[in-house]
Protein backbone atom coordinates (compact mmCIF):
# COMPACT_ATOMS: atom_id res chain seq x y z
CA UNK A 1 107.01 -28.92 7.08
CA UNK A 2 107.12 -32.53 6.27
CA UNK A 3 107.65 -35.56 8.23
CA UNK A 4 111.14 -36.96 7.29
CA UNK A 5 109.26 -40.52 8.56
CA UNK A 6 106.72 -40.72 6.42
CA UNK A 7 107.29 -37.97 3.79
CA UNK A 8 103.80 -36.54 4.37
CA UNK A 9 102.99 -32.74 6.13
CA UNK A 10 103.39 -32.89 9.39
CA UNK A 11 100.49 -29.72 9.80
CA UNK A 12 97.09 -31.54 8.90
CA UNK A 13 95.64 -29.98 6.09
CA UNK A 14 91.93 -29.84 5.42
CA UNK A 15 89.84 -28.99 1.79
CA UNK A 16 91.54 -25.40 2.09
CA UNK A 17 94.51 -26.14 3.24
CA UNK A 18 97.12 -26.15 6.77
CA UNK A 19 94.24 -25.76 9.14
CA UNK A 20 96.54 -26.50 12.56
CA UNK A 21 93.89 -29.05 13.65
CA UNK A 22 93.45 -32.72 13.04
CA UNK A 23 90.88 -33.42 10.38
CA UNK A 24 87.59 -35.08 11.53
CA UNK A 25 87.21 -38.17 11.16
CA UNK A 26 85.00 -39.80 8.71
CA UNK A 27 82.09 -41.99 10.42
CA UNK A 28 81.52 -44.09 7.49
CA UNK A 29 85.05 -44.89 6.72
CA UNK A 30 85.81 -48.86 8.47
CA UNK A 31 89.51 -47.70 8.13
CA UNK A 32 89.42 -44.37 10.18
CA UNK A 33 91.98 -44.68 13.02
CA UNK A 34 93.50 -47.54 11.10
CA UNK A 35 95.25 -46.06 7.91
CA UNK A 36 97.66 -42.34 8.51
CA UNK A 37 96.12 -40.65 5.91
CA UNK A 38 94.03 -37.43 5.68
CA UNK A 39 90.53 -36.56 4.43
CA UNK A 40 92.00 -36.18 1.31
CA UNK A 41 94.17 -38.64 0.57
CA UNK A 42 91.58 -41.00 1.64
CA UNK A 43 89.53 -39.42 -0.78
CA UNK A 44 92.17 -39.33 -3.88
CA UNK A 45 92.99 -43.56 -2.53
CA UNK A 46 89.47 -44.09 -3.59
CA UNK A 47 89.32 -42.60 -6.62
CA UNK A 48 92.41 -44.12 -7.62
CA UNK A 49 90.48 -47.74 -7.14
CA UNK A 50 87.37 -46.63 -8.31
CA UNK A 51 89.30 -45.77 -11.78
CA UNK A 52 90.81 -48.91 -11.45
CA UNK A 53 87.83 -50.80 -11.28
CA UNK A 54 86.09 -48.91 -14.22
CA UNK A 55 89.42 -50.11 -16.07
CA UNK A 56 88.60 -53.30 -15.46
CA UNK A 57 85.17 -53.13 -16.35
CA UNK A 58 85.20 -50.69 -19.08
CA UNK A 59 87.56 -52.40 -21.87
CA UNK A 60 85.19 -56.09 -21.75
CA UNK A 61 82.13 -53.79 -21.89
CA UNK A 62 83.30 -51.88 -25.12
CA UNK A 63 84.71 -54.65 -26.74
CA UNK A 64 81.06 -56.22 -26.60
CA UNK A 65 79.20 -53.21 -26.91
CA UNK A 66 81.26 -52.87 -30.70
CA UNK A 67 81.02 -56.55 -31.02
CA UNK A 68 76.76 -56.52 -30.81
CA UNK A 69 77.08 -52.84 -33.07
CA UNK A 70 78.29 -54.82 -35.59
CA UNK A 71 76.14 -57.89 -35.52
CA UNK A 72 72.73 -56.30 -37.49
CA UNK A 73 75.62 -56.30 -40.29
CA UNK A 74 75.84 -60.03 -40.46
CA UNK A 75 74.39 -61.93 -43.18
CA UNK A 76 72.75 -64.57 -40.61
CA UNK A 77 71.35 -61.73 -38.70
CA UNK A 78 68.34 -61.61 -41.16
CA UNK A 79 67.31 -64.91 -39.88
CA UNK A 80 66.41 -63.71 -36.40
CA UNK A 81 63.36 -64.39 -35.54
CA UNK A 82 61.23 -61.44 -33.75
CA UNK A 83 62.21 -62.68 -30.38
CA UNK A 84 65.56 -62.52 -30.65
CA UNK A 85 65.68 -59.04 -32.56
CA UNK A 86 63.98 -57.68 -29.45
CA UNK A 87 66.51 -59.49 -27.33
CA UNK A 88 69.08 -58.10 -29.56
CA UNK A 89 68.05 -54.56 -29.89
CA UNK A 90 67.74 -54.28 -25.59
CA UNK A 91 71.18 -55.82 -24.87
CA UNK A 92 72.62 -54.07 -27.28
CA UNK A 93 71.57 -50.94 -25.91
CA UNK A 94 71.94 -51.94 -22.49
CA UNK A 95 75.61 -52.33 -23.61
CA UNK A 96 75.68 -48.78 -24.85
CA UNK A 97 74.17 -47.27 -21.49
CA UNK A 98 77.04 -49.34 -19.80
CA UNK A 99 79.31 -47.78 -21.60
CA UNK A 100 78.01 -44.36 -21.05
CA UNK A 101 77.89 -45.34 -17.23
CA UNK A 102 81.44 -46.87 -16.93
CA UNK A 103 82.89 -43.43 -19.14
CA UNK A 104 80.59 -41.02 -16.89
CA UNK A 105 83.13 -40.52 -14.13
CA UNK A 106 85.53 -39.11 -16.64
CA UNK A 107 83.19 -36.34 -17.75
CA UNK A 108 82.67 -35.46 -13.56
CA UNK A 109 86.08 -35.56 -13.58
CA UNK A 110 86.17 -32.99 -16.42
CA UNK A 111 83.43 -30.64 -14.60
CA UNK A 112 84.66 -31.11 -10.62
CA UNK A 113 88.39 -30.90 -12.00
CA UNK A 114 90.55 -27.96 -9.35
CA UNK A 115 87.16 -27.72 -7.79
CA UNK A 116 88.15 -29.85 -4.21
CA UNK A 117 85.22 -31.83 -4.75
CA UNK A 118 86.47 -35.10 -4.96
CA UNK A 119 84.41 -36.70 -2.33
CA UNK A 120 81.44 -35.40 -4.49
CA UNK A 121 83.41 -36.95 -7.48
CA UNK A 122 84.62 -40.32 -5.78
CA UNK A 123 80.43 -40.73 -5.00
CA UNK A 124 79.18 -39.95 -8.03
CA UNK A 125 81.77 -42.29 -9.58
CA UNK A 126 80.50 -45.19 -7.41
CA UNK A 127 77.06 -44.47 -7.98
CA UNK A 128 77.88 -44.86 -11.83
CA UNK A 129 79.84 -48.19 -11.39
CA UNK A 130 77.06 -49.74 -9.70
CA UNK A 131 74.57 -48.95 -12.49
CA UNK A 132 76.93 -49.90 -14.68
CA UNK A 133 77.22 -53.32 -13.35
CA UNK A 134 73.83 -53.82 -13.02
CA UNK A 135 73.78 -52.90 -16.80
CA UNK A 136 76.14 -55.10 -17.37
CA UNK A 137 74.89 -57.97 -15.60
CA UNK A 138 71.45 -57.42 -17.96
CA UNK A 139 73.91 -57.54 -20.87
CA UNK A 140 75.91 -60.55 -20.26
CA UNK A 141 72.24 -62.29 -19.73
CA UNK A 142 70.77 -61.43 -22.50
CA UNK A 143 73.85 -62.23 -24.24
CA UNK A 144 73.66 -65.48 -23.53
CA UNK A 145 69.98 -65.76 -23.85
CA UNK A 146 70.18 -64.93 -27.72
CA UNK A 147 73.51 -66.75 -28.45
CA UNK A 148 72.13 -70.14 -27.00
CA UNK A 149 68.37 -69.07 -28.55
CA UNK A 150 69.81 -69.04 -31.62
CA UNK A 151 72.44 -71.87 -31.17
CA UNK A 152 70.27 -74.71 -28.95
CA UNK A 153 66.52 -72.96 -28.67
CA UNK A 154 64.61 -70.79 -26.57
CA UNK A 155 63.99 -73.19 -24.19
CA UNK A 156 68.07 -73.66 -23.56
CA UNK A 157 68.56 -70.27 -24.12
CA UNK A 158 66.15 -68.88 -21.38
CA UNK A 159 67.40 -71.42 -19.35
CA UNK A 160 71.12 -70.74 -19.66
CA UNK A 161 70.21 -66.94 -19.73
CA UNK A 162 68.61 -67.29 -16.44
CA UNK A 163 71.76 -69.06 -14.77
CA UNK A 164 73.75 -66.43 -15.63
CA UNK A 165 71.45 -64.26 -14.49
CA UNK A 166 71.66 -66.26 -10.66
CA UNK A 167 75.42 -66.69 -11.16
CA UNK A 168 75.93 -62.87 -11.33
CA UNK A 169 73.44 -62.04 -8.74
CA UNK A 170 75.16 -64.74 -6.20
CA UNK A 171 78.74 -63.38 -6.90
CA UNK A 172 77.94 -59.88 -7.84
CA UNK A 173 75.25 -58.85 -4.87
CA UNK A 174 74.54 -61.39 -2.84
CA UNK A 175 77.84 -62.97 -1.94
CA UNK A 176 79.58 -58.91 -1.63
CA UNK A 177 76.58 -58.21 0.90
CA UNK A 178 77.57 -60.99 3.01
CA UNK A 179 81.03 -60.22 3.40
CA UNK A 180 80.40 -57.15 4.15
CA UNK A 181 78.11 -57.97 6.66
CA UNK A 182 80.75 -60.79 8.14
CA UNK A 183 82.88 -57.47 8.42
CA UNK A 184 80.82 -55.63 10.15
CA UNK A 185 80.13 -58.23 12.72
CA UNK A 186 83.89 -58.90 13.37
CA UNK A 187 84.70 -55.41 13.40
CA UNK A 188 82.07 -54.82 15.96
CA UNK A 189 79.44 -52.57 13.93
């Protein structure tokens, strides 16, 4: 039976199916009470911006993972001093375990699929997408590091590496935990 108002069930439904009863509510979700949605649906909403996210991510982070695969290949790249080969060599594959990290949740996918596991999926995924990011944020340092090494010196490039390095832990950790935080204080937990 479906609700002509909303176009969802009207039964609730839990992982197996019309169960009659309401589903419990979910202590960690901010939003219970707040949003009409089930177990379920709450759990395919956040997979559907989880995947979103990785989208966002993913395409920058493989378009500079190729872009460093290709650099060895480069007739300056012979005048690299030992520093920045090492550099080079970990960012580069610090940009290949991001992209293994940001493509991970598609391979979950792939095991859990028609298995009702999505919360299991939808956690796994955001465990991924944080190491990812931290990957990333090593990546986009140490780009910069060996692109204004090799441009200015190492004295400009560890200096600009390092403030990219603050800039993405300010916006990227610290400034998220504070919000969150802030949200928690005017939601009353």
């Amino acid at each position: 039976m479906t609700d002509p108002s909303t176009g969802r069930s009207a039964v609730p439904t839990g992982p197996a199916g019309p169960t009659g009863a309401a589903a419990p509510a979910d202590p960690g979700d901010p939003y219970a009470g707040l949003r009409s949605e089930t177990p379920t649906e709450r759990q395919d909403r956040n997979w559907v911006e989880l995947l979103q996210e990785l989208r966002v991510v993913q395409t920058g982070v493989q378009l500079l993972t190729g872009f460093l695969l290709t650099l060895p290949f480069q007739a300056r790249f012979a005048e690299l001093d030992t520093f920045q080969r090492t550099v080079y060599v970990v960012v580069m594959l610090l940009a290949v375990t991001a992209t293994v990290l940001f493509v991970a949740p598609v391979g979950y996918h792939r095991a859990l699929f028609r298995r009702r596991s999505k919360r299991r999926l939808v956690d796994a995924g955001t465990r991924f997408a944080k190491a990812g990011l931290t990957t990333v944020a090593l990546v986009v340092s140490g780009v910069v590091l060996l692109v204004v090494d090799v441009v200015l010196g190492r004295a400009w490039g560890v200096a600009a590496g390092s403030t990219i390095a603050a800039l993405v832990v300010l916006f990227w950790w610290v400034m998220p935990r504070n919000a969150v935080r802030l949200a928690r204080r005017e939601n009353g937990g």
